[in-house]
PDB file of N, CA and C in Angstrom:
ATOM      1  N   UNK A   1     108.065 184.845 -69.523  1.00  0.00           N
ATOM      2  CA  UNK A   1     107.668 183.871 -70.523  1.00  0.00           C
ATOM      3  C   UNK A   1     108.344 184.201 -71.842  1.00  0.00           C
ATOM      4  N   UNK A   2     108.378 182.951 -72.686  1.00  0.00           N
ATOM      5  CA  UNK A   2     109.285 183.524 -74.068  1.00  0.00           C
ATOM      6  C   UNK A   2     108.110 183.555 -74.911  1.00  0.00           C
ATOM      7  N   UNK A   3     108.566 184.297 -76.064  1.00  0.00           N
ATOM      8  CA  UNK A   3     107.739 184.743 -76.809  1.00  0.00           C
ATOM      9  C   UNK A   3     107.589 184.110 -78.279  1.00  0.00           C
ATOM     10  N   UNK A   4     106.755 183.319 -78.283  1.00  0.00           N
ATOM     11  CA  UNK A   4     106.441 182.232 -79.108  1.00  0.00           C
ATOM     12  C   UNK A   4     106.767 182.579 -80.665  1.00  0.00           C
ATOM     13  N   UNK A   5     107.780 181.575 -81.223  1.00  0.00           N
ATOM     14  CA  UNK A   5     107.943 181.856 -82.609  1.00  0.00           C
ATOM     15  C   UNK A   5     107.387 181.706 -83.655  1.00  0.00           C
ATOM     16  N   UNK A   6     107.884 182.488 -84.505  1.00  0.00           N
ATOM     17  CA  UNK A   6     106.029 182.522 -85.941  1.00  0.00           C
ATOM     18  C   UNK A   6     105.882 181.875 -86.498  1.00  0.00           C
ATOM     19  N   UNK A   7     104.903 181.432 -86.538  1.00  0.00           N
ATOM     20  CA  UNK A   7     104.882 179.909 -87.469  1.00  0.00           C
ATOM     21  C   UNK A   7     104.759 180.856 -89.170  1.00  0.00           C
ATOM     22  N   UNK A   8     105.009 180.543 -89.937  1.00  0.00           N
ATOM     23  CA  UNK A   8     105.312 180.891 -91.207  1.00  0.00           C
ATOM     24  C   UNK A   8     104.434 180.071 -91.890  1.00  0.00           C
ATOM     25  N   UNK A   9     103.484 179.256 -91.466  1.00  0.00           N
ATOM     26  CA  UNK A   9     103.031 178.747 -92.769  1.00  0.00           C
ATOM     27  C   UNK A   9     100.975 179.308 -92.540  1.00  0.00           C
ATOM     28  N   UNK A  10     101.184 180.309 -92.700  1.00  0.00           N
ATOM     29  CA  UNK A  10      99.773 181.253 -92.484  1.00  0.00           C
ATOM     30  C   UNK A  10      99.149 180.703 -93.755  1.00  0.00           C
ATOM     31  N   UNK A  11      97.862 180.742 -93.025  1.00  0.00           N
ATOM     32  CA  UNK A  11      96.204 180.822 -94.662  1.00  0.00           C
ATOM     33  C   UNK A  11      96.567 181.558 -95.081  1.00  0.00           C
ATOM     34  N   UNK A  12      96.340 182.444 -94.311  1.00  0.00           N
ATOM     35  CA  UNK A  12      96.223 184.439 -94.895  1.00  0.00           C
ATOM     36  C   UNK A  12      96.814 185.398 -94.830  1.00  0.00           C
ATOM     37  N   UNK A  13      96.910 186.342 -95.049  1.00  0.00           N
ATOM     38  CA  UNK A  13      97.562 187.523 -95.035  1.00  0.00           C
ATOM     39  C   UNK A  13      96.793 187.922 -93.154  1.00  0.00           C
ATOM     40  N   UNK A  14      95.491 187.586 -93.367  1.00  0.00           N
ATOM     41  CA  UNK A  14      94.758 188.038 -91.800  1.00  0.00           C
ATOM     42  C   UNK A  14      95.416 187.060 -90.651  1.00  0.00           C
ATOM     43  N   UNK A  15      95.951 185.783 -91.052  1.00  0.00           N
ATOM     44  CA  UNK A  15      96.579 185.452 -89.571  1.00  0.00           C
ATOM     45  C   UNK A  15      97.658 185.704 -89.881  1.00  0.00           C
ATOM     46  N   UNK A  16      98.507 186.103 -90.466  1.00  0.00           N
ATOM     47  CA  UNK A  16     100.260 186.361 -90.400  1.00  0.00           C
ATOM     48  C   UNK A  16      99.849 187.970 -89.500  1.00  0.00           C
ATOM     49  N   UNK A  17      98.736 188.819 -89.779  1.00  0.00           N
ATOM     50  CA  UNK A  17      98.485 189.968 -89.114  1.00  0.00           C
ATOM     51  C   UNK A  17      98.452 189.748 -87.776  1.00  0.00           C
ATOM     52  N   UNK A  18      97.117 188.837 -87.687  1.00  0.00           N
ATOM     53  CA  UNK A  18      96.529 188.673 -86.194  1.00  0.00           C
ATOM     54  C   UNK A  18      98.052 188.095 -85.312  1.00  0.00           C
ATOM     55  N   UNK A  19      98.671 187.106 -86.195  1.00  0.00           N
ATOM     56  CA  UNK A  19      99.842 186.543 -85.000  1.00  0.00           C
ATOM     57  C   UNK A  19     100.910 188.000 -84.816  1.00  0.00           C
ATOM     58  N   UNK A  20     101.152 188.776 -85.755  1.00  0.00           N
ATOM     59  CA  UNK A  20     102.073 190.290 -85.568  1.00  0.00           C
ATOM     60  C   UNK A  20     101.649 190.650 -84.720  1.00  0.00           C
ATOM     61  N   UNK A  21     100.563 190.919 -84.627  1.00  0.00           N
ATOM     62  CA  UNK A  21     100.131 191.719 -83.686  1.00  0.00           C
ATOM     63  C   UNK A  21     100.402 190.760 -82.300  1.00  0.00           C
ATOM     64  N   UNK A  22      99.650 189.394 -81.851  1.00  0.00           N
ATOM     65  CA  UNK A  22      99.744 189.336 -80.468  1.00  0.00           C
ATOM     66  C   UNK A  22     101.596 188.944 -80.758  1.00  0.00           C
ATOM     67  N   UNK A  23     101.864 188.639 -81.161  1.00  0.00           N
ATOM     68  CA  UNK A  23     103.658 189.080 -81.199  1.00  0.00           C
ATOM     69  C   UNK A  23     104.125 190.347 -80.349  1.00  0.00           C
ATOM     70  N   UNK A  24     103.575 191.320 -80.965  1.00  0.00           N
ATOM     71  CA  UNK A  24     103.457 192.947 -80.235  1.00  0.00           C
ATOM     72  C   UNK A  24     102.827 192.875 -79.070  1.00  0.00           C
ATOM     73  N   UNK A  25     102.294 192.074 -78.759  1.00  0.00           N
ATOM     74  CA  UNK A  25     101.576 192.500 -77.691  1.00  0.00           C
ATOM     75  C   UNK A  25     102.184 191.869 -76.094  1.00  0.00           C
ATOM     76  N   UNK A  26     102.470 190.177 -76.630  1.00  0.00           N
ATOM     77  CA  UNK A  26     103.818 189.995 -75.674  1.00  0.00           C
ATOM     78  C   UNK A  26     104.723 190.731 -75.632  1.00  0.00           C
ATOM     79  N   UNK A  27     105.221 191.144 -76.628  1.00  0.00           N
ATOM     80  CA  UNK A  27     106.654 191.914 -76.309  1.00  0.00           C
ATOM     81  C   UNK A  27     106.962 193.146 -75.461  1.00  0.00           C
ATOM     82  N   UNK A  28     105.214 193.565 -75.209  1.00  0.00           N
ATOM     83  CA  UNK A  28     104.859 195.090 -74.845  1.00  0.00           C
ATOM     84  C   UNK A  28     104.992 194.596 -73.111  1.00  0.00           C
ATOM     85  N   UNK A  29     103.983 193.046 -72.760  1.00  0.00           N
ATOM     86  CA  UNK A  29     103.516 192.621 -71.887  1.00  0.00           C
ATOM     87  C   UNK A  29     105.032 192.535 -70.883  1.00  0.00           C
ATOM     88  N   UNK A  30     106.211 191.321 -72.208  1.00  0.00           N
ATOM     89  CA  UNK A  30     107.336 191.172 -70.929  1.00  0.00           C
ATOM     90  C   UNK A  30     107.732 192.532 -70.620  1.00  0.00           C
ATOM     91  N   UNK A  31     108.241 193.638 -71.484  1.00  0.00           N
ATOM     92  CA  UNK A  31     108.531 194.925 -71.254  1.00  0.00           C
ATOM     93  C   UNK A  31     108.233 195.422 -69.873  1.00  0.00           C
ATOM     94  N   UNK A  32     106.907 195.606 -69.785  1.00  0.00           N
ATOM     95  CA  UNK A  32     105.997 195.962 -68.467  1.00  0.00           C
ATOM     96  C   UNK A  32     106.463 195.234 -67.425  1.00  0.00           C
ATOM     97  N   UNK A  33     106.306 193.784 -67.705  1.00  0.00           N
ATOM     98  CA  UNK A  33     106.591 192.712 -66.421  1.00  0.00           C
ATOM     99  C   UNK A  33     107.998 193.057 -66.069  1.00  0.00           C
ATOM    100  N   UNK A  34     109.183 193.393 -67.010  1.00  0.00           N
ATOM    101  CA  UNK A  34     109.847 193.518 -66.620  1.00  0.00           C
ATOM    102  C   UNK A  34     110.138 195.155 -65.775  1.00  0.00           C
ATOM    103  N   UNK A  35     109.398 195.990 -65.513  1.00  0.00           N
ATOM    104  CA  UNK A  35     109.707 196.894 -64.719  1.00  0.00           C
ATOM    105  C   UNK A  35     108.492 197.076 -63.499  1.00  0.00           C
ATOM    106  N   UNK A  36     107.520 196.073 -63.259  1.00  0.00           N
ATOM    107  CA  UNK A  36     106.696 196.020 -62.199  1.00  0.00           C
ATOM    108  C   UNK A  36     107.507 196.097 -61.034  1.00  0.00           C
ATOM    109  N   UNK A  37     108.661 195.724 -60.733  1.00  0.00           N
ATOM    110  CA  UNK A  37     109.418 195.847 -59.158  1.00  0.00           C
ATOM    111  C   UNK A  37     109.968 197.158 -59.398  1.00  0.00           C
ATOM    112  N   UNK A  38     109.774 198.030 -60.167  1.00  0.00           N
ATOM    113  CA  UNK A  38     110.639 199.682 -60.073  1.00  0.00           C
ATOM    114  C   UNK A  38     109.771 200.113 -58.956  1.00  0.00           C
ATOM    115  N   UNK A  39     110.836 201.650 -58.871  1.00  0.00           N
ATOM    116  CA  UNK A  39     110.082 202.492 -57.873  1.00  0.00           C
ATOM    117  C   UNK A  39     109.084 203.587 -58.596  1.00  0.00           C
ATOM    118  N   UNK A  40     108.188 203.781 -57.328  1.00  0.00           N
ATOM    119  CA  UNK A  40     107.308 204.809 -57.664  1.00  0.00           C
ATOM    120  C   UNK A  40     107.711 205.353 -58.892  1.00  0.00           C
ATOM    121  N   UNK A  41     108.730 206.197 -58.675  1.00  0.00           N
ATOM    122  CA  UNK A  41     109.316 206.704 -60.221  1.00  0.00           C
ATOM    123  C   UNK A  41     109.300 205.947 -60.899  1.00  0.00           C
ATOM    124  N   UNK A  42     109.397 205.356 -61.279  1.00  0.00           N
ATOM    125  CA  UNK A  42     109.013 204.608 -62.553  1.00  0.00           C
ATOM    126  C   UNK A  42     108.022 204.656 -63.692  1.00  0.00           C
ATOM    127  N   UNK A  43     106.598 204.972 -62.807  1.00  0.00           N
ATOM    128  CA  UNK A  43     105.694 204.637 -63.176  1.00  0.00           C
ATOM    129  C   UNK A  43     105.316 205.974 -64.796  1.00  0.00           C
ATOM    130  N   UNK A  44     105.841 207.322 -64.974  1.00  0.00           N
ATOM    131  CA  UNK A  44     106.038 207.937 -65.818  1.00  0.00           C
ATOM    132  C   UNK A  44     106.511 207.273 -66.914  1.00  0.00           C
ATOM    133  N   UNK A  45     107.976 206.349 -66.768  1.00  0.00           N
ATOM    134  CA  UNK A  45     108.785 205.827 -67.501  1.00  0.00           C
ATOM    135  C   UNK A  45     107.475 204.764 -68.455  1.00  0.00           C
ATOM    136  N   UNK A  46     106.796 204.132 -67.418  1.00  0.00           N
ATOM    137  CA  UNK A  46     105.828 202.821 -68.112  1.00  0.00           C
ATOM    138  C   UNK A  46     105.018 203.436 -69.108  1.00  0.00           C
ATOM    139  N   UNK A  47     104.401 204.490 -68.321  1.00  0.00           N
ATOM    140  CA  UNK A  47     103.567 204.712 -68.988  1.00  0.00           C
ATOM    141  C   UNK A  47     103.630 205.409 -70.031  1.00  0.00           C
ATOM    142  N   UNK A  48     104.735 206.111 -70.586  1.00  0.00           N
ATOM    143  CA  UNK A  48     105.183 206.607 -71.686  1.00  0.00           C
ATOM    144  C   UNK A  48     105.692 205.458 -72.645  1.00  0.00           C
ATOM    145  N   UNK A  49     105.896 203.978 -71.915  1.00  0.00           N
ATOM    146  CA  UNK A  49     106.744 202.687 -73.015  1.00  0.00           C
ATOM    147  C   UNK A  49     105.344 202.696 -73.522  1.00  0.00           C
ATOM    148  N   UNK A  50     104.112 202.519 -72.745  1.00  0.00           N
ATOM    149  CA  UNK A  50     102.941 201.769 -73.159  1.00  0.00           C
ATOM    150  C   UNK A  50     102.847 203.201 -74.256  1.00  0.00           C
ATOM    151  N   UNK A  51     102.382 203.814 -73.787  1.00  0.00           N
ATOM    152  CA  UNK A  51     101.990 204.963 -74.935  1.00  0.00           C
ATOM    153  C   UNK A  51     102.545 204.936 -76.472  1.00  0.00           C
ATOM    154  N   UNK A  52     103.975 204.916 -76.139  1.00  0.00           N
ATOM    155  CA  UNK A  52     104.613 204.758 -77.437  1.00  0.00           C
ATOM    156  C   UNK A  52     104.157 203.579 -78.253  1.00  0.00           C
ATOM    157  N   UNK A  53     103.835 202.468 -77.340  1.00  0.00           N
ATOM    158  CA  UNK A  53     103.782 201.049 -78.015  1.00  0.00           C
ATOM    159  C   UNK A  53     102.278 201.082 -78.437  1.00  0.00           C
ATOM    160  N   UNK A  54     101.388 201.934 -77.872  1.00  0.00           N
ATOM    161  CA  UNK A  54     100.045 201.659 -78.289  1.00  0.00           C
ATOM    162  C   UNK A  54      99.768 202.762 -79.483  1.00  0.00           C
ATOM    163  N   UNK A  55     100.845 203.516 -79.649  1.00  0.00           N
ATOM    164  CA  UNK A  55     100.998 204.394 -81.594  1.00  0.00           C
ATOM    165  C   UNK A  55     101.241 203.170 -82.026  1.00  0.00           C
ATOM    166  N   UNK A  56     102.695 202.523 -82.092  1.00  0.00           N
ATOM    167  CA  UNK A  56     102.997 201.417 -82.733  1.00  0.00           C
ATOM    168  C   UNK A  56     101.647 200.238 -83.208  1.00  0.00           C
ATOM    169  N   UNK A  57     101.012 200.025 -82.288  1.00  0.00           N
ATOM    170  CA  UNK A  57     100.132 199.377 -82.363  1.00  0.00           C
ATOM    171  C   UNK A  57      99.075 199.517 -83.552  1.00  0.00           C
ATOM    172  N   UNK A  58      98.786 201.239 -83.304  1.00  0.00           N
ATOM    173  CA  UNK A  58      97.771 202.057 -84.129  1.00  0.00           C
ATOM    174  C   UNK A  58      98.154 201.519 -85.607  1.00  0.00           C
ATOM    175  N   UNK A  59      99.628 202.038 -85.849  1.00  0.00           N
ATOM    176  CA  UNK A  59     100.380 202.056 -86.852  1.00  0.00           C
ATOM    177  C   UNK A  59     100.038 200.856 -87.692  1.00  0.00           C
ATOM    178  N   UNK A  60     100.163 199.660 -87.261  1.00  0.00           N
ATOM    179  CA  UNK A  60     100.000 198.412 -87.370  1.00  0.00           C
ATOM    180  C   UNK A  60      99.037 197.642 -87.586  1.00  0.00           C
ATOM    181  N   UNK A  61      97.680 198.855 -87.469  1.00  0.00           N
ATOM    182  CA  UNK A  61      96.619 198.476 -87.033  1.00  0.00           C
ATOM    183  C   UNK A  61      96.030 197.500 -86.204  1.00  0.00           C
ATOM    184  N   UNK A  62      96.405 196.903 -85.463  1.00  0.00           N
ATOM    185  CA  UNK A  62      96.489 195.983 -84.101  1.00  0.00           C
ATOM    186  C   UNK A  62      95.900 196.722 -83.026  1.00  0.00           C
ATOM    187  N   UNK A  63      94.730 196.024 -82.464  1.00  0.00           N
ATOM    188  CA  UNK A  63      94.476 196.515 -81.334  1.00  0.00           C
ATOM    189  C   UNK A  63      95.581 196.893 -80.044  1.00  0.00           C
ATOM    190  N   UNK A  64      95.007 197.837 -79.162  1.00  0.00           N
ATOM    191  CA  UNK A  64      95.538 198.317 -77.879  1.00  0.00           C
ATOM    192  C   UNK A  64      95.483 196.989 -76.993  1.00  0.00           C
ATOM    193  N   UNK A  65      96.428 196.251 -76.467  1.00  0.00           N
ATOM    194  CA  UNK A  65      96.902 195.238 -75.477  1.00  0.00           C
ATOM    195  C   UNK A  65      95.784 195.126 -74.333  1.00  0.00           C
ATOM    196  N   UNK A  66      95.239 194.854 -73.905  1.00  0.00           N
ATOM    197  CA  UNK A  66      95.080 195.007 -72.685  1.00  0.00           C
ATOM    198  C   UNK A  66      95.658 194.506 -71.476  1.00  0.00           C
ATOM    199  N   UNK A  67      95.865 195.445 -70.359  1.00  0.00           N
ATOM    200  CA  UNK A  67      97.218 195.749 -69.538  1.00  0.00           C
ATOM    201  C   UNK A  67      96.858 195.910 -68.235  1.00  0.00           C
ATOM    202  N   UNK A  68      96.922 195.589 -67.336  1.00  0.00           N
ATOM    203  CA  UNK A  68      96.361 196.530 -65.934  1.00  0.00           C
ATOM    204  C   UNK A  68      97.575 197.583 -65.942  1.00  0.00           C
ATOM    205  N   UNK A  69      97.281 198.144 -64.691  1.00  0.00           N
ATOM    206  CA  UNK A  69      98.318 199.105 -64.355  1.00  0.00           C
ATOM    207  C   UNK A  69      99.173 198.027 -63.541  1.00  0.00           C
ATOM    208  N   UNK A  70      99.372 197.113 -63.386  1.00  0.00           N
ATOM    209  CA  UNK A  70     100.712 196.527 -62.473  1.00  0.00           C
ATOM    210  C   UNK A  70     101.756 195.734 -63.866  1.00  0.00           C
ATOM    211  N   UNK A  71     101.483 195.934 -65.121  1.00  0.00           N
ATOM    212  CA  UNK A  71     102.871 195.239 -65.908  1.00  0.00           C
ATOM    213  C   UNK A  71     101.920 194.062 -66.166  1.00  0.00           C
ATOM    214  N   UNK A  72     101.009 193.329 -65.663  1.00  0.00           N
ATOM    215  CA  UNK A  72     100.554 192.034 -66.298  1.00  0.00           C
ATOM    216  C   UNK A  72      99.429 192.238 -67.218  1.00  0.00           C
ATOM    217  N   UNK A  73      99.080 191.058 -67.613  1.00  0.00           N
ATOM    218  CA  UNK A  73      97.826 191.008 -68.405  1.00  0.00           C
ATOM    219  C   UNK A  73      96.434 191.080 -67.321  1.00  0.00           C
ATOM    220  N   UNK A  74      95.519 191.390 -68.149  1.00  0.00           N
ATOM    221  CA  UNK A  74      94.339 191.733 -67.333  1.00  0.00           C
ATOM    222  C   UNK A  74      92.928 192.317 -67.783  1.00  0.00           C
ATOM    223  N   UNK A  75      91.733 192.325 -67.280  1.00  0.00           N
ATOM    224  CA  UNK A  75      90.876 193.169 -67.968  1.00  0.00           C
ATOM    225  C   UNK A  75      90.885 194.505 -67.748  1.00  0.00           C
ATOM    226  N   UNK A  76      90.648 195.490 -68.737  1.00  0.00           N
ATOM    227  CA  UNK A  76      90.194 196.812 -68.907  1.00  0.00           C
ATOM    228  C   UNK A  76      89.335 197.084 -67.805  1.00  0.00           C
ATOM    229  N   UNK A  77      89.786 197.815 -67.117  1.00  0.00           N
ATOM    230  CA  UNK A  77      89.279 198.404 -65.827  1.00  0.00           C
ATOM    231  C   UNK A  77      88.043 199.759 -66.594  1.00  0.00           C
ATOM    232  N   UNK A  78      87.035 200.555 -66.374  1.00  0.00           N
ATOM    233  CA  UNK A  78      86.667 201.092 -66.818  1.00  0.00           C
ATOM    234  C   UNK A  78      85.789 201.720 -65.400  1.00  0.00           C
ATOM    235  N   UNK A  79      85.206 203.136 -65.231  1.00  0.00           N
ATOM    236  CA  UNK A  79      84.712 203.493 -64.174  1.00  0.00           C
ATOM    237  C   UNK A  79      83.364 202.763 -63.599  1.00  0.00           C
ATOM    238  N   UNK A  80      82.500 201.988 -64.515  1.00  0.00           N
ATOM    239  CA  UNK A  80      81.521 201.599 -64.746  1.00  0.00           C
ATOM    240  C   UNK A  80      82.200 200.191 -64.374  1.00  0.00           C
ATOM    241  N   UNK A  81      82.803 199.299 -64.286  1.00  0.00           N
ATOM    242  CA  UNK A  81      83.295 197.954 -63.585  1.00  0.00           C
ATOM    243  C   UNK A  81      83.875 198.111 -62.940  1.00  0.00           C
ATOM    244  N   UNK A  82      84.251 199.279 -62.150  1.00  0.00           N
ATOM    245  CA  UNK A  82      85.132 199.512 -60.916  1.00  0.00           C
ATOM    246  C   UNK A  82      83.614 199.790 -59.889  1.00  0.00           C
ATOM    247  N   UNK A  83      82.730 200.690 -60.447  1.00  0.00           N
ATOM    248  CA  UNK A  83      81.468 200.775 -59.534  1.00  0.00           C
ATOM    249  C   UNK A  83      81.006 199.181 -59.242  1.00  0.00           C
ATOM    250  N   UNK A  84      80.519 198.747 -60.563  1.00  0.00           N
ATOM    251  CA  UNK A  84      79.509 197.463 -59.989  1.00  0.00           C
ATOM    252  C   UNK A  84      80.806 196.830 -59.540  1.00  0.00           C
ATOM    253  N   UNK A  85      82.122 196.262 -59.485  1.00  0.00           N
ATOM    254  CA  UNK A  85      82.535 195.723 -58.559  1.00  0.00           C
ATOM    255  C   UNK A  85      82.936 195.929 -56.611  1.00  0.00           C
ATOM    256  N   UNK A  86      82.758 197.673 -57.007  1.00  0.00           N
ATOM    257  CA  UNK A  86      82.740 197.953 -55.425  1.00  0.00           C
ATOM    258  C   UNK A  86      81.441 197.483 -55.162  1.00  0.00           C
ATOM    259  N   UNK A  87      80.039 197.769 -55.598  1.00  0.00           N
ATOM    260  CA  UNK A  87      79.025 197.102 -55.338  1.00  0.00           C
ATOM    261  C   UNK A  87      78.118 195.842 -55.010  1.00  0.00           C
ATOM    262  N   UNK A  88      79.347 194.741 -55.931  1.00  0.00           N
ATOM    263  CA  UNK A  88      78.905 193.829 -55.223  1.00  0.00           C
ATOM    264  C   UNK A  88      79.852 193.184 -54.263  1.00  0.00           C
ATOM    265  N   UNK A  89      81.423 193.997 -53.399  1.00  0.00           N
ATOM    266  CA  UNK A  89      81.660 193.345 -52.664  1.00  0.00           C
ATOM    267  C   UNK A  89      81.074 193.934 -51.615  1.00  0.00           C
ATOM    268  N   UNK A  90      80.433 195.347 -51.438  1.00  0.00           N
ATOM    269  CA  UNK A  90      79.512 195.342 -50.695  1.00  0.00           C
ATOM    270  C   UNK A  90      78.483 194.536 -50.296  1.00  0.00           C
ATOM    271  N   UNK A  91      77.457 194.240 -51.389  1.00  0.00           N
ATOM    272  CA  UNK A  91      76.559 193.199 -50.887  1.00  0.00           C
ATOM    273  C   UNK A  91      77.145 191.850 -50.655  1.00  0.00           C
ATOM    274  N   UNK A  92      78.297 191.447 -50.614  1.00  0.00           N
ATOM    275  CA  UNK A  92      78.790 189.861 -50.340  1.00  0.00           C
ATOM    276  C   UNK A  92      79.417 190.604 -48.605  1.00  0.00           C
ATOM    277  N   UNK A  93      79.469 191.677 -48.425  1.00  0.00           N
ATOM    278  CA  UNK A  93      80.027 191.569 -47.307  1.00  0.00           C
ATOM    279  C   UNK A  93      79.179 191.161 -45.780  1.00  0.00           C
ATOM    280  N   UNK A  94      77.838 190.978 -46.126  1.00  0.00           N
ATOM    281  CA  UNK A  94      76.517 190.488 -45.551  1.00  0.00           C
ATOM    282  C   UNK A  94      77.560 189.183 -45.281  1.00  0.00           C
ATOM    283  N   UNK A  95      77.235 188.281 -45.840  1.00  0.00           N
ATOM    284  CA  UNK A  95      76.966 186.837 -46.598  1.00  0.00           C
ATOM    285  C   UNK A  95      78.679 186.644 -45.926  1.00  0.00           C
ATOM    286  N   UNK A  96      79.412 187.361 -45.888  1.00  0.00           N
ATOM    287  CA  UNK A  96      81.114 186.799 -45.421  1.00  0.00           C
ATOM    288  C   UNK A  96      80.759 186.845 -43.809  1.00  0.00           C
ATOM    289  N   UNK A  97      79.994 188.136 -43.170  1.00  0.00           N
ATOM    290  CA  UNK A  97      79.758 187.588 -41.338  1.00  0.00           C
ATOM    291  C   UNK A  97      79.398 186.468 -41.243  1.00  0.00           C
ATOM    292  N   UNK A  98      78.797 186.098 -41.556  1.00  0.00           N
ATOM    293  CA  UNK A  98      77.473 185.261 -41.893  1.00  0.00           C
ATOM    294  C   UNK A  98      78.212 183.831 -41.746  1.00  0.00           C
ATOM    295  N   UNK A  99      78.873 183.566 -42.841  1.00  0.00           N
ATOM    296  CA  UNK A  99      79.683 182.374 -43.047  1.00  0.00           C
ATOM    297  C   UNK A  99      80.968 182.450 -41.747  1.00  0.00           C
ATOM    298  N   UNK A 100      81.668 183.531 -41.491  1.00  0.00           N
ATOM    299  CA  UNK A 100      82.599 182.994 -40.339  1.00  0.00           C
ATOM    300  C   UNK A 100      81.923 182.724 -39.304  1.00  0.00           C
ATOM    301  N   UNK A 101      80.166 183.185 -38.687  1.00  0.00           N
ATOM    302  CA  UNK A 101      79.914 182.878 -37.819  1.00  0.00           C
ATOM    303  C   UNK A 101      79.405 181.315 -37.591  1.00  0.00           C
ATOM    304  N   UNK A 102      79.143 180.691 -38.767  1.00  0.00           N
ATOM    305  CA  UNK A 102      78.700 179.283 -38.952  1.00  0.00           C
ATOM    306  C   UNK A 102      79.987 178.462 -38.393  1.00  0.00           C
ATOM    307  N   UNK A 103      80.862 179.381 -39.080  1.00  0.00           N
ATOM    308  CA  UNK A 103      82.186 178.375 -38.743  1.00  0.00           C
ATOM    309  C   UNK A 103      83.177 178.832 -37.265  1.00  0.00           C
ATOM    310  N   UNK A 104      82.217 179.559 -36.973  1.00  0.00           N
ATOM    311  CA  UNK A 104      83.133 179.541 -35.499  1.00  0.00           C
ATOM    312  C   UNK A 104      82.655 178.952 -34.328  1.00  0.00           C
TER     313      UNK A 104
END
């Protein structure tokens, strides 16, 4: 995707910020997208671009992107939404027999 040009005619000093920043934050995003087909090795390389880019960020005061680990956009994975989501595809895994047997 291209990365949308700045509109220049800001209220504030706070949206000429807020647009810098998601400015930065595409630019971080194609970066990533662009090395999701590397190899295994790679993955050092990313994660040192992101690192660097999330000082930059600091610097800038702009929030940290949020990123999955595959190069796209995504929500913040955290250990606590990785549990309740193993949890509830457990309990849907009832409810999935259930439904192929209706339909077979």
């Amino acid at each position: 995707s291209e990365i949308p040009r700045p509109n220049r005619n800001f209220d504030s000093k706070a949206e000429r910020h807020v647009h810098f920043c998601r400015e930065r934050e595409e630019t971080l995003k194609c970066e990533l997208a662009a090395g999701s087909n590397c190899p295994a090795s790679a993955i050092v390389a990313k994660k040192a671009l992101y690192e660097l880019r999330a000082m930059e960020h600091n610097l800038y005061n702009c929030s940290r992107p949020k990123i999955d680990g595959y190069g796209g956009s995504g929500f913040s994975t955290t250990p606590a939404i990785l549990v309740t989501l193993s949890a509830l595809c457990v309990s849907l895994l009832p409810l999935k027999q259930t439904l192929f047997r209706d339909f077979i």
